[in-house]
C-alpha atoms as a PDB file:
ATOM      1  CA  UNK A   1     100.027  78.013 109.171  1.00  0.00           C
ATOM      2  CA  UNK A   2     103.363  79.915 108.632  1.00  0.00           C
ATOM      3  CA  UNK A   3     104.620  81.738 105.883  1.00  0.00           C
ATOM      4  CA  UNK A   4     107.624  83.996 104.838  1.00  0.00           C
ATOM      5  CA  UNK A   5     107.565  87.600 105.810  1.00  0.00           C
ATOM      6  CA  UNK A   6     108.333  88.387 102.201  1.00  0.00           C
ATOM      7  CA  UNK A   7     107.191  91.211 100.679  1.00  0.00           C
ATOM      8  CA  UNK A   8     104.653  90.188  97.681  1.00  0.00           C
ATOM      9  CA  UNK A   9     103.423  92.715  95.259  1.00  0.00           C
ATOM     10  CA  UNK A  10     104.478  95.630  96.310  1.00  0.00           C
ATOM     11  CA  UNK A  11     104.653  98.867  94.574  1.00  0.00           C
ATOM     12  CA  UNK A  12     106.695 102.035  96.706  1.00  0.00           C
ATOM     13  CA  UNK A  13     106.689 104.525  93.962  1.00  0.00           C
ATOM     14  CA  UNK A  14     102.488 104.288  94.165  1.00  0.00           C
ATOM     15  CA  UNK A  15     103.054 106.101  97.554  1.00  0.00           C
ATOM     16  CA  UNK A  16     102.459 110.194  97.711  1.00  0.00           C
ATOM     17  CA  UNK A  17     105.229 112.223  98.964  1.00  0.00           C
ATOM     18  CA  UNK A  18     103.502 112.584 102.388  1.00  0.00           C
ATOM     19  CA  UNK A  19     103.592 109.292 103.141  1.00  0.00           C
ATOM     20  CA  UNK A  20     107.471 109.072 101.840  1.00  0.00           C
ATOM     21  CA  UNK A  21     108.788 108.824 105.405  1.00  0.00           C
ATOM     22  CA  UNK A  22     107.270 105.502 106.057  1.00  0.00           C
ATOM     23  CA  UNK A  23     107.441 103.722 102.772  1.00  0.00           C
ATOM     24  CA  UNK A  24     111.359 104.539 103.041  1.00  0.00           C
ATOM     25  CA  UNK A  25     112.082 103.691 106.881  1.00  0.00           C
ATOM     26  CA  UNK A  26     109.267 101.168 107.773  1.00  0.00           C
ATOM     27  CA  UNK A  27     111.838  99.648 110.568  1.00  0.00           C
ATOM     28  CA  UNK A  28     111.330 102.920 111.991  1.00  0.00           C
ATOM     29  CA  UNK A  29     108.186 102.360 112.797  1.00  0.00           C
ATOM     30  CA  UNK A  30     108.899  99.379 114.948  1.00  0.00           C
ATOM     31  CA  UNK A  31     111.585 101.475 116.439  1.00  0.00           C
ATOM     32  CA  UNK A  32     109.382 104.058 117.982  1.00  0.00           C
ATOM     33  CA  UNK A  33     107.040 101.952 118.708  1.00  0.00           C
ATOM     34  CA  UNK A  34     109.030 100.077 121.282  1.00  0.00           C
ATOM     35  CA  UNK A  35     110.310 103.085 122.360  1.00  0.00           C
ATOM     36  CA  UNK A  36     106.850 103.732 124.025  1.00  0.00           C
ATOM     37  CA  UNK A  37     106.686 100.519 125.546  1.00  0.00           C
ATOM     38  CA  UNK A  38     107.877 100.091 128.962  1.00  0.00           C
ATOM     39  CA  UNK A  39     110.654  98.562 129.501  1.00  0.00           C
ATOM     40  CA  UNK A  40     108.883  96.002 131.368  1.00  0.00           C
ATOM     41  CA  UNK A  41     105.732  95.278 129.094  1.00  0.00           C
ATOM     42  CA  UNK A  42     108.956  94.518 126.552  1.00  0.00           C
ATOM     43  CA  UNK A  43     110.256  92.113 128.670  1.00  0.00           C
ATOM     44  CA  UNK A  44     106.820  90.536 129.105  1.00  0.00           C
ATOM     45  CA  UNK A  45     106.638  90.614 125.429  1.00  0.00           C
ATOM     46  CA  UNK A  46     109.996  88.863 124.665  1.00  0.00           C
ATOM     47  CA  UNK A  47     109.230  86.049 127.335  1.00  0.00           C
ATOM     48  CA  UNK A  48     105.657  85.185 125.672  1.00  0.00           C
ATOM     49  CA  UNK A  49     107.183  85.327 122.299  1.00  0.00           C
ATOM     50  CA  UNK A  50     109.818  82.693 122.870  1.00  0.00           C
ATOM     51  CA  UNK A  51     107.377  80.809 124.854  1.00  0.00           C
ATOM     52  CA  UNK A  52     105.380  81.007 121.665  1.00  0.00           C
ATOM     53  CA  UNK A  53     108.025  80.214 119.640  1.00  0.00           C
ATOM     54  CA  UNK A  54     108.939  77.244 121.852  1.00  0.00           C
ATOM     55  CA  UNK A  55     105.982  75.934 121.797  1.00  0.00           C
ATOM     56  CA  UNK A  56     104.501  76.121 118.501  1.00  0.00           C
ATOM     57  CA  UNK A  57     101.516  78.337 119.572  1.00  0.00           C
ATOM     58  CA  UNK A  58     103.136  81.593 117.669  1.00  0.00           C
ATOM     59  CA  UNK A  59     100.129  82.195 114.271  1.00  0.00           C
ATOM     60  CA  UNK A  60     100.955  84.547 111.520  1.00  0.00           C
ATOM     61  CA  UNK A  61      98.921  87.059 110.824  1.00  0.00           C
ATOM     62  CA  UNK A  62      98.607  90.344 108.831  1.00  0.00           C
ATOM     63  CA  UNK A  63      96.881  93.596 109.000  1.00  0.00           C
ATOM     64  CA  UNK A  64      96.373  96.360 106.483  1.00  0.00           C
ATOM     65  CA  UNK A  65      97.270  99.815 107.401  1.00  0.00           C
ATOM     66  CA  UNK A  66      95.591 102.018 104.331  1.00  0.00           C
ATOM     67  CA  UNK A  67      95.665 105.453 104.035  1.00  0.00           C
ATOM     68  CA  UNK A  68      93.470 107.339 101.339  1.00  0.00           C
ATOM     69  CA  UNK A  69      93.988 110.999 100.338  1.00  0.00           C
ATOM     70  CA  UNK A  70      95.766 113.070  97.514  1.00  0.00           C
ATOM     71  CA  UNK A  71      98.297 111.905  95.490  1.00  0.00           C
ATOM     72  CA  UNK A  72     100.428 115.710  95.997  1.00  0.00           C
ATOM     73  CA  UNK A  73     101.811 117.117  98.595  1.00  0.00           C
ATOM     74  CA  UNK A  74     105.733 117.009  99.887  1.00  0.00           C
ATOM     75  CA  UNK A  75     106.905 114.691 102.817  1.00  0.00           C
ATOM     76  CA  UNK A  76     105.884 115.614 106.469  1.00  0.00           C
ATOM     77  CA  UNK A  77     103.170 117.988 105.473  1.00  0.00           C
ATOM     78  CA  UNK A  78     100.132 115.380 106.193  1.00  0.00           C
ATOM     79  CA  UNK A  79      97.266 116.746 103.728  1.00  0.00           C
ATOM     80  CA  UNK A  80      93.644 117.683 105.432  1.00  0.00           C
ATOM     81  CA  UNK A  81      91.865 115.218 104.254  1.00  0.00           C
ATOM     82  CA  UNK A  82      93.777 111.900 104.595  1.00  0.00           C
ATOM     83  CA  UNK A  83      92.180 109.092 106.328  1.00  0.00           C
ATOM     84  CA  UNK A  84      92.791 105.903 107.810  1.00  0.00           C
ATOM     85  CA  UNK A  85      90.730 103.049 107.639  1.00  0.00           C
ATOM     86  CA  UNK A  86      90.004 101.687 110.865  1.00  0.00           C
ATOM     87  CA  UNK A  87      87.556  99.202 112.442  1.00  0.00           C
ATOM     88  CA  UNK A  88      85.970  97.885 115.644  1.00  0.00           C
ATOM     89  CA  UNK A  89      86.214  94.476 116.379  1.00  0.00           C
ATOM     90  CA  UNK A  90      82.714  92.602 117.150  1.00  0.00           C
ATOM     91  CA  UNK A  91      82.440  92.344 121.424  1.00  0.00           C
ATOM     92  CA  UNK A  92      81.790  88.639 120.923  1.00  0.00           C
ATOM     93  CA  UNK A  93      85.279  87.801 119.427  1.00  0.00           C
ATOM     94  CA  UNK A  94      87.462  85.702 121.586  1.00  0.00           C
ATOM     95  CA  UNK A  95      90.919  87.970 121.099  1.00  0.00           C
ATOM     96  CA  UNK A  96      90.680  91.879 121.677  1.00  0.00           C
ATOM     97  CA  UNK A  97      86.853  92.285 121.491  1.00  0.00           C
ATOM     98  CA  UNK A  98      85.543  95.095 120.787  1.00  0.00           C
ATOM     99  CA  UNK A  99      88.913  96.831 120.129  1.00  0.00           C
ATOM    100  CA  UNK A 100      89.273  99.339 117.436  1.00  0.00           C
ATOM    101  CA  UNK A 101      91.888  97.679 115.171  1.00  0.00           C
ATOM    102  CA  UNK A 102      93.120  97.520 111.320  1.00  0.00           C
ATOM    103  CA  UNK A 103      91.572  95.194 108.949  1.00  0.00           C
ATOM    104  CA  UNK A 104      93.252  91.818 108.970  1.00  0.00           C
ATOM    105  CA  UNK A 105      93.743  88.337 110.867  1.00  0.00           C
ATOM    106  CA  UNK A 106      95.481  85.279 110.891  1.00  0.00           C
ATOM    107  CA  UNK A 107      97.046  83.662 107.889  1.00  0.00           C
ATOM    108  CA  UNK A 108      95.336  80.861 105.952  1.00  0.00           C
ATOM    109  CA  UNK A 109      96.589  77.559 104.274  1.00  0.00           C
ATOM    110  CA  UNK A 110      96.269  79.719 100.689  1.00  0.00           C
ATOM    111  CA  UNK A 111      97.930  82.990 101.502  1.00  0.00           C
ATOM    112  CA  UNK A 112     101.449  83.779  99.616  1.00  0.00           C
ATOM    113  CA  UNK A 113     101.979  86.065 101.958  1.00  0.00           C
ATOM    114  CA  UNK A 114     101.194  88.662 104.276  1.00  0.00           C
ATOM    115  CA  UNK A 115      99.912  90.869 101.656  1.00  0.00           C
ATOM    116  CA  UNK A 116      97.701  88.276 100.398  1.00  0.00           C
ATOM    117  CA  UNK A 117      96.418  88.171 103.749  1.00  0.00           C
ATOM    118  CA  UNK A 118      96.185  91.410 104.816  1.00  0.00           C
ATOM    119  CA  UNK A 119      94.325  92.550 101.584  1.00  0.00           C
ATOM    120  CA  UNK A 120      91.650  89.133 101.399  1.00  0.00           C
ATOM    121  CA  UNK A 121      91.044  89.810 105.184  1.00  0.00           C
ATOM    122  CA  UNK A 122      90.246  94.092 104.973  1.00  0.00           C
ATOM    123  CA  UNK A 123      87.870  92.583 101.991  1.00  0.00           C
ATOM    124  CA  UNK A 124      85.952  90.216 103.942  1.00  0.00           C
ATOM    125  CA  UNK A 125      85.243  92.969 106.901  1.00  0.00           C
ATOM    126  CA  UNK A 126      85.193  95.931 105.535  1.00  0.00           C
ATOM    127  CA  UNK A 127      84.272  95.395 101.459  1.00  0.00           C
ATOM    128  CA  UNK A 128      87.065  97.335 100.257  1.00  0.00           C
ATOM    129  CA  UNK A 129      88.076  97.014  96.605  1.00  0.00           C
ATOM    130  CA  UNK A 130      91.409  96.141  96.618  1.00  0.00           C
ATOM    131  CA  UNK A 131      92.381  96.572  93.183  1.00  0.00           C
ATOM    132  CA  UNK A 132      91.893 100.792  94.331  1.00  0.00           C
ATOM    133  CA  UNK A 133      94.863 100.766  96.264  1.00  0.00           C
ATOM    134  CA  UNK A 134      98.613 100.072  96.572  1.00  0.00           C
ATOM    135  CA  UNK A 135     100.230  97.532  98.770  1.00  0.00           C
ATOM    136  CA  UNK A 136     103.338 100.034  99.378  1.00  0.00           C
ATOM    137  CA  UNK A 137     105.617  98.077 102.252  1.00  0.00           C
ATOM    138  CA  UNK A 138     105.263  95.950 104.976  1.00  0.00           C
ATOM    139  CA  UNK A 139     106.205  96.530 108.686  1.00  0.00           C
ATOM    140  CA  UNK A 140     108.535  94.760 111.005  1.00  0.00           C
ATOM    141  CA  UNK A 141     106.664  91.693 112.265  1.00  0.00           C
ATOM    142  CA  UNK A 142     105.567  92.464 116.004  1.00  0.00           C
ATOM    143  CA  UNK A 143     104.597  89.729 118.229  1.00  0.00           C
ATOM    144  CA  UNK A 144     100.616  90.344 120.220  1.00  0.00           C
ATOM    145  CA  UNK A 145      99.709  87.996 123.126  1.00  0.00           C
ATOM    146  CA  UNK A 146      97.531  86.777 124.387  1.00  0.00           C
ATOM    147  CA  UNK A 147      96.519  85.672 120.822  1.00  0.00           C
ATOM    148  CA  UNK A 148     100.133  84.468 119.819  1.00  0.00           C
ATOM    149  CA  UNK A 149      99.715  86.576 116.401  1.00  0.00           C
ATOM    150  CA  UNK A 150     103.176  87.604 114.955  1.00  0.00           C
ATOM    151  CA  UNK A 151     101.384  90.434 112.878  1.00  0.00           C
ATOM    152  CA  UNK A 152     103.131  92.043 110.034  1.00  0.00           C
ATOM    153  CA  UNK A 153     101.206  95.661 109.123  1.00  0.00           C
ATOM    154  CA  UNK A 154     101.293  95.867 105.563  1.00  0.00           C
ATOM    155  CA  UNK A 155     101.455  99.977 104.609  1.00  0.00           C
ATOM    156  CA  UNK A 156      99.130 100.822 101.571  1.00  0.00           C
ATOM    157  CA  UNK A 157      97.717 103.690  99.758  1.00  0.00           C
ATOM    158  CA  UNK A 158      94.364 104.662  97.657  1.00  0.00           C
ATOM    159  CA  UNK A 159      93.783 108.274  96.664  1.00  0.00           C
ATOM    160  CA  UNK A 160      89.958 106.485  96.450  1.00  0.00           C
ATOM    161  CA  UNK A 161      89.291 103.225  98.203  1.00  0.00           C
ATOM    162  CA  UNK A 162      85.700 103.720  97.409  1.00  0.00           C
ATOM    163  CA  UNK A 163      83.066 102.783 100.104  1.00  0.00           C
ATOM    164  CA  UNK A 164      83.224 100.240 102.702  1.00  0.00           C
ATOM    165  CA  UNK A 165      81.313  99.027 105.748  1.00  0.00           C
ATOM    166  CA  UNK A 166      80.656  96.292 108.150  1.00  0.00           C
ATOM    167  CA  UNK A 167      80.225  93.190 106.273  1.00  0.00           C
ATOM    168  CA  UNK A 168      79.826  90.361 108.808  1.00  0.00           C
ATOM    169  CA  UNK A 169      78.346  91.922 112.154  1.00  0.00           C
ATOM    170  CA  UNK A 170      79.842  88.850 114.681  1.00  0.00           C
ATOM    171  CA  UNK A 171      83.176  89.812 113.090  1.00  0.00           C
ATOM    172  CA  UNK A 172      83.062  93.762 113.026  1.00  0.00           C
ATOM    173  CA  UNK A 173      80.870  96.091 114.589  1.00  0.00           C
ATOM    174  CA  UNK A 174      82.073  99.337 112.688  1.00  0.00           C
ATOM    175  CA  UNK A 175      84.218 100.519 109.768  1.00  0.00           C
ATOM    176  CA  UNK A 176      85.277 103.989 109.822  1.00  0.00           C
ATOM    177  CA  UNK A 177      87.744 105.800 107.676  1.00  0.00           C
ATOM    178  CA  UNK A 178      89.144 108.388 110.254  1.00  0.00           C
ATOM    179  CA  UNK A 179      90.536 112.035 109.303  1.00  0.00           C
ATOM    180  CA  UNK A 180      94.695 111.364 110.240  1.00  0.00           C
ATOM    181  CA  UNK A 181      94.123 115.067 111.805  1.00  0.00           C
ATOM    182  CA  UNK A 182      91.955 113.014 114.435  1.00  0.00           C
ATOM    183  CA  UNK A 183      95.266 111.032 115.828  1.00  0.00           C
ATOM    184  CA  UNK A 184      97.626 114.354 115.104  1.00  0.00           C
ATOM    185  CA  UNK A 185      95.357 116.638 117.535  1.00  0.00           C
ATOM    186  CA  UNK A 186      96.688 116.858 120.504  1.00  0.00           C
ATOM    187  CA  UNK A 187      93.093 117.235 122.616  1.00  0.00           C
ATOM    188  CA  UNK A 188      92.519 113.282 121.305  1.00  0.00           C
ATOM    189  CA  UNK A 189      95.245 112.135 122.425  1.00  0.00           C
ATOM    190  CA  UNK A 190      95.865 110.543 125.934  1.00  0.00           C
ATOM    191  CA  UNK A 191      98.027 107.750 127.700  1.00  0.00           C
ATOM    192  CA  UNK A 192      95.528 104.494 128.895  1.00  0.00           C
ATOM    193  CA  UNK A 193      96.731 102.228 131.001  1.00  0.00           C
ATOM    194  CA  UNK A 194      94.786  98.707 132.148  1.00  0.00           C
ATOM    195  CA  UNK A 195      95.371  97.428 135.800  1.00  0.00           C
ATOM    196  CA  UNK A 196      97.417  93.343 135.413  1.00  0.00           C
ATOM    197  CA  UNK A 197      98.057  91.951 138.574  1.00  0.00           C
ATOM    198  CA  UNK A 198      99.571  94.917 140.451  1.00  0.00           C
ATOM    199  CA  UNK A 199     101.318  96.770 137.199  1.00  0.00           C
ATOM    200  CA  UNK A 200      99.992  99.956 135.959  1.00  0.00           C
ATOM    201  CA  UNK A 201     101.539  99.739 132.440  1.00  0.00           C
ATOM    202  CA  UNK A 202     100.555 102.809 129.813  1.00  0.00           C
ATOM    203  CA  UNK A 203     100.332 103.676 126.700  1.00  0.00           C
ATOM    204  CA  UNK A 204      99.575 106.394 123.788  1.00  0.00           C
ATOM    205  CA  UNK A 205      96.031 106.148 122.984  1.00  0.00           C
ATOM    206  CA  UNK A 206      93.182 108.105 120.695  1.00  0.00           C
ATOM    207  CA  UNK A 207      89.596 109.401 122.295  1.00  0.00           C
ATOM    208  CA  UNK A 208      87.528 110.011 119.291  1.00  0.00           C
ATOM    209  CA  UNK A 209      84.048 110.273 118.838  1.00  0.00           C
ATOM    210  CA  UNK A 210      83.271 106.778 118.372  1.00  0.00           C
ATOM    211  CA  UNK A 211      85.983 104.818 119.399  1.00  0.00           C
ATOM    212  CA  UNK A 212      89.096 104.496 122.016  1.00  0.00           C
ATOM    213  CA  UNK A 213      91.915 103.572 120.217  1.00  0.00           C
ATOM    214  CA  UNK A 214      94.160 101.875 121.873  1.00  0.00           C
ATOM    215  CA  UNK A 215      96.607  98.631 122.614  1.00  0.00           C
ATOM    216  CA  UNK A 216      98.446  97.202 119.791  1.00  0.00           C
ATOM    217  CA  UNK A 217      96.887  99.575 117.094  1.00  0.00           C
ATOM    218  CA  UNK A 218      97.002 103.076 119.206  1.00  0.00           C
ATOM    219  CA  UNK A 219     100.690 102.418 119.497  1.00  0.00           C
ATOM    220  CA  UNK A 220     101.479 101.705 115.981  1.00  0.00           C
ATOM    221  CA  UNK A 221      99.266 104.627 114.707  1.00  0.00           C
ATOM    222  CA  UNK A 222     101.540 106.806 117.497  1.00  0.00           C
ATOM    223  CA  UNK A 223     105.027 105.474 116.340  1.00  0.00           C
ATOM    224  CA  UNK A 224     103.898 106.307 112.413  1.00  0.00           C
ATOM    225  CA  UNK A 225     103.079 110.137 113.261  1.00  0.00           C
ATOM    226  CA  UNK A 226     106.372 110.123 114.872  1.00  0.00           C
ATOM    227  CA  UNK A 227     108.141 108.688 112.280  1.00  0.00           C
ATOM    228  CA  UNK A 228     106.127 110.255 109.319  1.00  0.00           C
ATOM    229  CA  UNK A 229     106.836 113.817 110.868  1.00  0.00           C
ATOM    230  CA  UNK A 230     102.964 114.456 111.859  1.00  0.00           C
ATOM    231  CA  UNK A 231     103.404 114.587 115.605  1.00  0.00           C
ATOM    232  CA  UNK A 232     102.449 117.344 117.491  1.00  0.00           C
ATOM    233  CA  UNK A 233     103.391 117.709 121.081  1.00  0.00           C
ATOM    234  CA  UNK A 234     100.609 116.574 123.479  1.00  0.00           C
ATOM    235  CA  UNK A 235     100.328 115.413 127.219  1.00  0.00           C
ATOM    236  CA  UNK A 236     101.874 112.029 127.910  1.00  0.00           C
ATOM    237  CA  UNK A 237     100.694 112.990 131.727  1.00  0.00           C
ATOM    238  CA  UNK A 238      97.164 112.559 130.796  1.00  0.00           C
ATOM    239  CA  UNK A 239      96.758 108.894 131.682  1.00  0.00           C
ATOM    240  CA  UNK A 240      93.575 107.239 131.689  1.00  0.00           C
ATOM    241  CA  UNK A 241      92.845 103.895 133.021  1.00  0.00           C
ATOM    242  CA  UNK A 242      91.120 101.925 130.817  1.00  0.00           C
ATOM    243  CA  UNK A 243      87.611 101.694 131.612  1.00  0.00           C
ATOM    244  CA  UNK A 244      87.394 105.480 132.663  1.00  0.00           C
ATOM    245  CA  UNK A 245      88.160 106.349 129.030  1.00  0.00           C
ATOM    246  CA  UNK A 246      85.664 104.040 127.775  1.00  0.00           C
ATOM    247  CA  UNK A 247      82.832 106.450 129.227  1.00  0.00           C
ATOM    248  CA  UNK A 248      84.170 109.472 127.573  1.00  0.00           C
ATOM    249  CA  UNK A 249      83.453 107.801 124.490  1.00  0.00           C
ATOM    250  CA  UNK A 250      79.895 109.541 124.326  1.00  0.00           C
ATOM    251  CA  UNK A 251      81.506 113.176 125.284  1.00  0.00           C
ATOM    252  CA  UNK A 252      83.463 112.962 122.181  1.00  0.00           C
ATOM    253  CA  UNK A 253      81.279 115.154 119.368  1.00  0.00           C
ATOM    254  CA  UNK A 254      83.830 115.643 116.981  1.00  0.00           C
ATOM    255  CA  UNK A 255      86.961 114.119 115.673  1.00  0.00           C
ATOM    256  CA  UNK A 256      88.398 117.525 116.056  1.00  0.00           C
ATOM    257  CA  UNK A 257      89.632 120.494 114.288  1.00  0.00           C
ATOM    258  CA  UNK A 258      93.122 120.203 112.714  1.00  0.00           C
ATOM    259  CA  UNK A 259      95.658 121.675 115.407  1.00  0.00           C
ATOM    260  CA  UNK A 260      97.903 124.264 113.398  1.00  0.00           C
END
């Protein structure tokens, strides 16, 4: 299944003025992103995405990026209480198990697009009520092995999304909408690296109470603050490997106080 990148319903003007930055620069976001990878884990990512390409085993795919808080405020002033909606994939899945990741998945025969499937997939794991938010832009399409999804994160807003929770437990083991002051403070964040072969490849990652964000979805979250003008400076030195900050999950008793 393959469809157009296109942009479906979107509505930009829904957006508060805190989120401003990324509904007008969402190539940005792809931009810093790859400006954290190494320069070799890009190479690695261009080869498997024209061997994808090549041979027909590149998927489509969408995820929804939704951020809830007050409709006010003035661009790069993040309000206290915004969240993001987040979730932890089920350990039994066959791609990224048990990886704290957006809502979303592969595109079916009936999607029109990756909105379509970014919004029908949040409401199958998570509940969500998507007629309470606003599809406001989608994301430059970035390629993930070693699933072959070419994953376009669709940027939306709710000043409400209501409640939402695990819905199917062998698909998602949590649903969490997490304070954006959580990935801002500093003392959450750290660098985690996984051992391939005999490359020691990092990247930006968040220790909170109840989940290591990391991978595809810790480095998107960290090119947004950068972009959206919420970064604070914090330790790129602190580099975990991957396993080692998996047991300081159960330190974590907070997601921490708002640096200022």
């Amino acid at each position: 299944m393959s469809w157009d990148s296109g942009t479906g319903d979107l509505a930009p003007d829904a957006a508060p003025p805190w989120l401003a930055p990324l509904v007008h620069r969402p190539e940005a976001v792809k931009h810093a992103y790859r400006r954290r990878v190494p320069a070799e884990v890009l190479a690695a990512l261009t080869a498997a995405n024209t061997t994808a390409a090549l041979t027909g085993a590149r998927r489509d795919a969408a995820v929804l990026v939704l951020f809830s808080g007050p409709g006010g405020g003035e661009a790069g002033m993040l309000p206290d209480d915004a969240d993001l909606l987040v979730t932890v994939r089920s350990s039994t899945l066959r791609h990224h198990a048990g990886q704290a990741a957006f809502p979303g998945g592969a595109a079916d025969p009936g999607d029109q697009g990756p909105v379509h499937t970014a919004l029908r997939e949040a409401t199958e794991e998570t509940g969500l009520e998507t007629s309470r938010l606003h599809p406001l832009a989608t994301l430059e399409k970035m390629f993930i092995p070693p699933s072959g999804f070419h994953v376009v994160p669709v940027l939306a807003y709710s000043p409400d999304p209501g409640p939402v929770a695990v819905v199917d437990e062998a698909e998602t083991a949590a649903v969490a909408r997490v304070p954006v002051r959580a990935f801002v403070n500093p003392r959450n964040r750290i660098m985690v690296y996984r051992r391939e072969n005999t490359r020691r490849t990092a990247g930006p990652a968040f220790l909170l109470h109840e989940m290591l964000v990391w991978g595809f979805t810790g480095q998107v979250i960290s090119a947004m603050l950068d972009v959206a003008g919420w970064a604070r400076p914090w330790d790129t030195e602190n580099v975990v490997e991957l396993n080692e900050a998996m047991t300081r999950l159960d330190a974590q008793d907070s997601y921490g106080e708002a640096q200022r």
